[in-house]
N, C-alpha and C. Protein backbone atom coordinates (compact mmCIF):
# COMPACT_ATOMS: atom_id res chain seq x y z
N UNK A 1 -90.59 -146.93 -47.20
CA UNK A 1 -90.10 -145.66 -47.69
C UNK A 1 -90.10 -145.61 -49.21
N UNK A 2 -89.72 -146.57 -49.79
CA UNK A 2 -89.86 -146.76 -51.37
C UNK A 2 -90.98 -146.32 -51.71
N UNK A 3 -92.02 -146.69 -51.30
CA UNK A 3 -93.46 -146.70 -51.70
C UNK A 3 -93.68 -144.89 -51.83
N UNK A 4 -93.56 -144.43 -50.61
CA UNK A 4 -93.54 -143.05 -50.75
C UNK A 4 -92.56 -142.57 -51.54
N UNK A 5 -91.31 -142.88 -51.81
CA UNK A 5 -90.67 -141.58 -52.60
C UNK A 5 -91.49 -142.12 -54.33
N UNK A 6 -91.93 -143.15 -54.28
CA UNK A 6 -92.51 -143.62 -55.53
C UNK A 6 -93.55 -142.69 -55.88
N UNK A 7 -94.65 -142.29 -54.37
CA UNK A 7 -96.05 -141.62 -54.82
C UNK A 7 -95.23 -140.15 -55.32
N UNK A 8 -94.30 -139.88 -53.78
CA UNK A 8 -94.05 -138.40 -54.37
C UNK A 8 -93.71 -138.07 -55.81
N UNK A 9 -92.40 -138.98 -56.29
CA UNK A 9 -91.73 -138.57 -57.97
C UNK A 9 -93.43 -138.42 -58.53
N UNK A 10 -93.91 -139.44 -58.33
CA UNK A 10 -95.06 -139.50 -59.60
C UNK A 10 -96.36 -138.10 -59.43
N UNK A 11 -96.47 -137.70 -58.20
CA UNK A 11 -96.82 -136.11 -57.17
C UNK A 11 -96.16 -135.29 -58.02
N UNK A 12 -94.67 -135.00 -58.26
CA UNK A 12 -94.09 -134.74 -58.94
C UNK A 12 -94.00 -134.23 -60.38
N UNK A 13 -94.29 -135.47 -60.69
CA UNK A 13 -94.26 -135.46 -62.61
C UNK A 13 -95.62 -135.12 -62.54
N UNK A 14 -96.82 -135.29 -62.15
CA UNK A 14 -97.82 -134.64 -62.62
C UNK A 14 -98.14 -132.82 -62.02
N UNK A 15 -97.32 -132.35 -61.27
CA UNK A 15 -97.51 -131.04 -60.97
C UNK A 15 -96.30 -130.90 -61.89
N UNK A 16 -95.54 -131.43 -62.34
CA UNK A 16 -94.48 -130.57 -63.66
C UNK A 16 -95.59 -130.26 -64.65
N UNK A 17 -96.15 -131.80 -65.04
CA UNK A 17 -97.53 -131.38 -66.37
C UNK A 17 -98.53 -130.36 -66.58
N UNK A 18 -98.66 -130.12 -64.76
CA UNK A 18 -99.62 -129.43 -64.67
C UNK A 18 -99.30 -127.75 -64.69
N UNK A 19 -97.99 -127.75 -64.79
CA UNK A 19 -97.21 -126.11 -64.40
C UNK A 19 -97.52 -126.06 -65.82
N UNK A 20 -96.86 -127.03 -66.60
CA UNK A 20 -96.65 -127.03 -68.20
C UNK A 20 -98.06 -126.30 -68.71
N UNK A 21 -99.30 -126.94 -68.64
CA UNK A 21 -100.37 -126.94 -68.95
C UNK A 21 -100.69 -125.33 -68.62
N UNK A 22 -100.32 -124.87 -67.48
CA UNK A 22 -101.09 -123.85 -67.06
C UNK A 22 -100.26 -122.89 -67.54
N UNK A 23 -98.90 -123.41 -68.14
CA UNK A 23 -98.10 -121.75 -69.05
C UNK A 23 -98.31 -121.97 -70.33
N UNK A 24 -98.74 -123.55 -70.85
CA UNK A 24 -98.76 -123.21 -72.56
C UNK A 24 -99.99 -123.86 -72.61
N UNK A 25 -101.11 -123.54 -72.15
CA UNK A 25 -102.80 -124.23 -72.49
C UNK A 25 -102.69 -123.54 -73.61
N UNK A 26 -103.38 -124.17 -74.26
CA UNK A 26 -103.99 -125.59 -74.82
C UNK A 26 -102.25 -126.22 -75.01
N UNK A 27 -102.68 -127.44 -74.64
CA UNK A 27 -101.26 -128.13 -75.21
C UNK A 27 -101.37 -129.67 -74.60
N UNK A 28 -101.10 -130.51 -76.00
CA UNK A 28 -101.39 -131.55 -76.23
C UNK A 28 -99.96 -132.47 -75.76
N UNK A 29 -100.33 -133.99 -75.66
CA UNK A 29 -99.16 -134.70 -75.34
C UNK A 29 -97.44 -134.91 -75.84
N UNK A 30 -97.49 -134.34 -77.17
CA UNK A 30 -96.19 -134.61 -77.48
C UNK A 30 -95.47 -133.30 -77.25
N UNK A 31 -96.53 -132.08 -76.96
CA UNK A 31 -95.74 -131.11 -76.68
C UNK A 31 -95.25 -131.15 -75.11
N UNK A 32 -95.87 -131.47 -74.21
CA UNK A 32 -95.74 -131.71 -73.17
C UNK A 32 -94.52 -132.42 -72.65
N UNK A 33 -94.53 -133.68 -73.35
CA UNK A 33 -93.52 -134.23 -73.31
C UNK A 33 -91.91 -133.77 -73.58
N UNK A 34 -91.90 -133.57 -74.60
CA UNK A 34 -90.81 -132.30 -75.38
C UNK A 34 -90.78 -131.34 -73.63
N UNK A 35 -91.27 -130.45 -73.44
CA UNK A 35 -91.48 -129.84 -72.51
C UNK A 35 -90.95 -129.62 -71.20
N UNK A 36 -91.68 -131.27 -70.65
CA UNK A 36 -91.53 -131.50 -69.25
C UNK A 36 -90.51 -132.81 -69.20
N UNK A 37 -89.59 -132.83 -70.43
CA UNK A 37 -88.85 -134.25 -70.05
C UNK A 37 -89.39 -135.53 -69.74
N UNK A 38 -91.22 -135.49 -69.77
CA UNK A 38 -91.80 -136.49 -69.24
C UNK A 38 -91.88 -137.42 -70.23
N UNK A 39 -91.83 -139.05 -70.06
CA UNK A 39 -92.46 -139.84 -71.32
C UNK A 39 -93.60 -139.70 -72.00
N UNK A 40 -94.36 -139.55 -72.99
CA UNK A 40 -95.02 -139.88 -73.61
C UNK A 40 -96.60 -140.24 -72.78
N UNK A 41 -96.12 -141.64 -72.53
CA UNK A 41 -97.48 -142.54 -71.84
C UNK A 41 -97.09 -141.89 -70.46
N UNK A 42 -96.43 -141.70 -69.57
CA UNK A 42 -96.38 -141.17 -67.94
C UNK A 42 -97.04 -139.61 -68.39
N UNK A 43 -96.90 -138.97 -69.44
CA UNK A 43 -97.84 -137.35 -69.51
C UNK A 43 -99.41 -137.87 -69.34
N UNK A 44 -99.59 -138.97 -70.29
CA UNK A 44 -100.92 -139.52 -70.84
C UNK A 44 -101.51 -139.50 -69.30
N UNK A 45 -100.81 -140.41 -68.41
CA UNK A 45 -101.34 -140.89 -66.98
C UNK A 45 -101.45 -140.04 -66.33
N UNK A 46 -100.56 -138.57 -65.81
CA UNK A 46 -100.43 -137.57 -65.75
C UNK A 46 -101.80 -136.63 -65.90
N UNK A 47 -102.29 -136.39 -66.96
CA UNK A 47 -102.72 -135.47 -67.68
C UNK A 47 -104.34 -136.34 -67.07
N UNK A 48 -104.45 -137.70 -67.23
CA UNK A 48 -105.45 -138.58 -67.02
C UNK A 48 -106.06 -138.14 -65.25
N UNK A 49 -104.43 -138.54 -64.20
CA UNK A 49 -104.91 -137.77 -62.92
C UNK A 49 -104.93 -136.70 -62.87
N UNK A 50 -104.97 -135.79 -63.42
CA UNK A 50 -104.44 -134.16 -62.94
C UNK A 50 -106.77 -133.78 -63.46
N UNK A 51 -106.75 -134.54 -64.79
CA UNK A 51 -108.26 -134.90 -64.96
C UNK A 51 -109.25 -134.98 -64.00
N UNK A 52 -108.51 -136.25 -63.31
CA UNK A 52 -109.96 -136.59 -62.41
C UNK A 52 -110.08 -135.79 -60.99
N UNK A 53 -108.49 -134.99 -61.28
CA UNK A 53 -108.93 -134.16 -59.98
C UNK A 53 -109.40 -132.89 -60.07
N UNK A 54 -110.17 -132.50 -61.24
CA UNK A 54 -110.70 -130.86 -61.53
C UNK A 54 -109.53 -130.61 -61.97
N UNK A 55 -108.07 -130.41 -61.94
CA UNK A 55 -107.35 -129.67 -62.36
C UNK A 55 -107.02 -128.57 -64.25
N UNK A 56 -107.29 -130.11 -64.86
CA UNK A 56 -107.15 -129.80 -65.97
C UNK A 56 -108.07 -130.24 -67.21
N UNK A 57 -108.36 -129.43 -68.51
CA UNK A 57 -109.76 -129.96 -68.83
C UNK A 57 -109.22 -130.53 -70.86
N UNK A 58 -109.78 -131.16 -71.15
CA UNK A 58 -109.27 -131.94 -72.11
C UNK A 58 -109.75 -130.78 -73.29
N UNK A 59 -109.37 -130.50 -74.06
CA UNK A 59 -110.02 -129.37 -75.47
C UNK A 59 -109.53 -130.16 -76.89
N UNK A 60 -110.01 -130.16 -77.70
CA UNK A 60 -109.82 -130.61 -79.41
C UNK A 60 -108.12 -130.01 -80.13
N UNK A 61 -107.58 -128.71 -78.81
CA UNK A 61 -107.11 -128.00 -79.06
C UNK A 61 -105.70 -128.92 -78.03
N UNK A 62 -106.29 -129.24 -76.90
CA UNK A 62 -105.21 -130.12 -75.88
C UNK A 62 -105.39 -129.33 -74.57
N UNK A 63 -104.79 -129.90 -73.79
CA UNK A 63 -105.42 -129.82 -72.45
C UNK A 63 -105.19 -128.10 -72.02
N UNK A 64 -106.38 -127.89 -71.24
CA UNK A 64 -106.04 -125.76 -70.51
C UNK A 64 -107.07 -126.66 -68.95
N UNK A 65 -105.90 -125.49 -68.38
CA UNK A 65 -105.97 -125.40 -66.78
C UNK A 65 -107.58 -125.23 -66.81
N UNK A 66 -108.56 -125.83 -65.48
CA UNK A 66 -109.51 -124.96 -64.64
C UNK A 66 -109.62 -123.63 -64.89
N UNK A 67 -110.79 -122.95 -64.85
CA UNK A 67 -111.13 -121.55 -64.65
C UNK A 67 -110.59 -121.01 -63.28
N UNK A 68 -110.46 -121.98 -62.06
CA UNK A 68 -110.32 -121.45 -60.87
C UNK A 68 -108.77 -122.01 -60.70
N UNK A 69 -107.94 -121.95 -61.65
CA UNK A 69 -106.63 -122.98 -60.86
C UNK A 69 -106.02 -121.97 -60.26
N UNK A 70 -106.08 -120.94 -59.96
CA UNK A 70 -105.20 -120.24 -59.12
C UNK A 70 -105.78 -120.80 -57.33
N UNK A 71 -106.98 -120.66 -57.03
CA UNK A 71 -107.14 -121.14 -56.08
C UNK A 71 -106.73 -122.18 -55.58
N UNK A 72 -106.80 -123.69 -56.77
CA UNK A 72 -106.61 -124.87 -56.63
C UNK A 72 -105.05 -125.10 -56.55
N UNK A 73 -104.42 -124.06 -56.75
CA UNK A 73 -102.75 -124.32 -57.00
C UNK A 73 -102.43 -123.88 -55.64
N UNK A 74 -102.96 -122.85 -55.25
CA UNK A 74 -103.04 -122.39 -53.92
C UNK A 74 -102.92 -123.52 -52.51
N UNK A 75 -104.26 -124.37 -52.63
CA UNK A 75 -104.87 -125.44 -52.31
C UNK A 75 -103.18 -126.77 -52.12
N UNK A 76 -102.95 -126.90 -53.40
CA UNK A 76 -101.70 -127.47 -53.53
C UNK A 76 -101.03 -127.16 -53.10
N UNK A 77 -100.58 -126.04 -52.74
CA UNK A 77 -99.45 -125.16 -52.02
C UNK A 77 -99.51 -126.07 -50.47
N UNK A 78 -100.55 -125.34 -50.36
CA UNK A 78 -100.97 -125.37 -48.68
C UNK A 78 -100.69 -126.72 -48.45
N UNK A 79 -101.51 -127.70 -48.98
CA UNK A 79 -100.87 -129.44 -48.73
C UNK A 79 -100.06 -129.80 -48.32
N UNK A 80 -98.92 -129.09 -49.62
CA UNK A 80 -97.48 -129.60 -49.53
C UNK A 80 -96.92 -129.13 -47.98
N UNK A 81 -97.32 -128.20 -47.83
CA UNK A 81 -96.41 -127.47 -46.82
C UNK A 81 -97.01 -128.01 -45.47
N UNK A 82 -98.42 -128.50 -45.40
CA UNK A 82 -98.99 -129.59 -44.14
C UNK A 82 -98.11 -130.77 -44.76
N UNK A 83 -97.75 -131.26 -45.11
CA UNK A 83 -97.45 -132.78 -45.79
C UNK A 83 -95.41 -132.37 -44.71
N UNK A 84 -95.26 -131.19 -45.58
CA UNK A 84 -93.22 -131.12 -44.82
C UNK A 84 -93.83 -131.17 -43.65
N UNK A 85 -94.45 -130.35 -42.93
CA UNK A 85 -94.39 -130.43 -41.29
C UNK A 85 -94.95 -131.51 -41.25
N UNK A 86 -95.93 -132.76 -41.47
CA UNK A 86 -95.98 -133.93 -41.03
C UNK A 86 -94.30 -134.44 -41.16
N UNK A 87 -94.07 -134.52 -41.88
CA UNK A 87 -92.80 -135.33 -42.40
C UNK A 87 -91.40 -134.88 -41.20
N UNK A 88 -91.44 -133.52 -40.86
CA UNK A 88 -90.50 -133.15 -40.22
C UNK A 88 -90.69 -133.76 -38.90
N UNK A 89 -91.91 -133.88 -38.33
CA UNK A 89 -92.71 -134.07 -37.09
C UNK A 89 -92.07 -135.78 -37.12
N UNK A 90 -92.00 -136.87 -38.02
CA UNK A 90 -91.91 -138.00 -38.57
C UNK A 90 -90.42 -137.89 -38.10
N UNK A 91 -89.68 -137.10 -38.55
CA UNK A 91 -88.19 -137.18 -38.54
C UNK A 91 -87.50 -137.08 -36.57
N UNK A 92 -88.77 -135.70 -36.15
CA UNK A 92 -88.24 -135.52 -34.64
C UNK A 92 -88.82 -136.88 -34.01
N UNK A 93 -89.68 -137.67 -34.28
CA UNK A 93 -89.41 -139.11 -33.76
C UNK A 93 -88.55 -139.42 -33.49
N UNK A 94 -87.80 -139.80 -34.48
CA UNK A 94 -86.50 -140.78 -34.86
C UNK A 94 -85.45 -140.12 -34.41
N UNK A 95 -85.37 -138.96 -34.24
CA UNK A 95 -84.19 -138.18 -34.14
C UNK A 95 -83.76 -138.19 -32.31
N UNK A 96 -84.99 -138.33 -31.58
CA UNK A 96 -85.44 -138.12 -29.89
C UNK A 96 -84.88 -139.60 -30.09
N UNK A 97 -85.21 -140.62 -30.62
CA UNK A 97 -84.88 -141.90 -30.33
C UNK A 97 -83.66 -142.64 -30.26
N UNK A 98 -82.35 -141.85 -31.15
CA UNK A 98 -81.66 -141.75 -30.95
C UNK A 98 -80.18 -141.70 -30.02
């Protein structure tokens, strides 16, 4: 269980970066930080995955959302909300076992 609430926080802190990004693009790491309460180097890592997944694109200026992130946030939406009903589905296990 550790392991997961570990992926989620860090799931987490990079969709905070990424909200950040997509209300004040262009915007570079120390503003971010300031921002999203995030450290420094965890924005850097952040900003690094949110990168390799199409989300967000690096500028001279600091990072701005995708052309398409409304779809892709969309996309995110939908996940999360397959991800609770796995999780709930996880819980009526345990709960029948009882």
């Amino acid at each position: 269980m550790d392991r997961l609430e570990n992926q989620v926080e860090k799931e987490g802190r990079d969709l905070s970066v990424l909200r950040a990004v997509i209300e004040s693009g262009p915007i570079g790491i120390v503003r971010l930080a300031e921002e999203t309460g995030v450290p420094k180097h965890k924005v850097r890592y952040s900003l690094r995955m949110l990168e390799d997944d199409d989300l967000v694109e690096p500028t001279p200026q600091g990072a701005v959302p995708v052309d398409d992130i409304e779809e892709r946030v969309a996309a995110i939406n939908d996940g999360i909300d397959r991800l609770v009903e796995q999780l709930d589905g996880l819980r009526d296990v345990f709960s029948a076992a009882e």
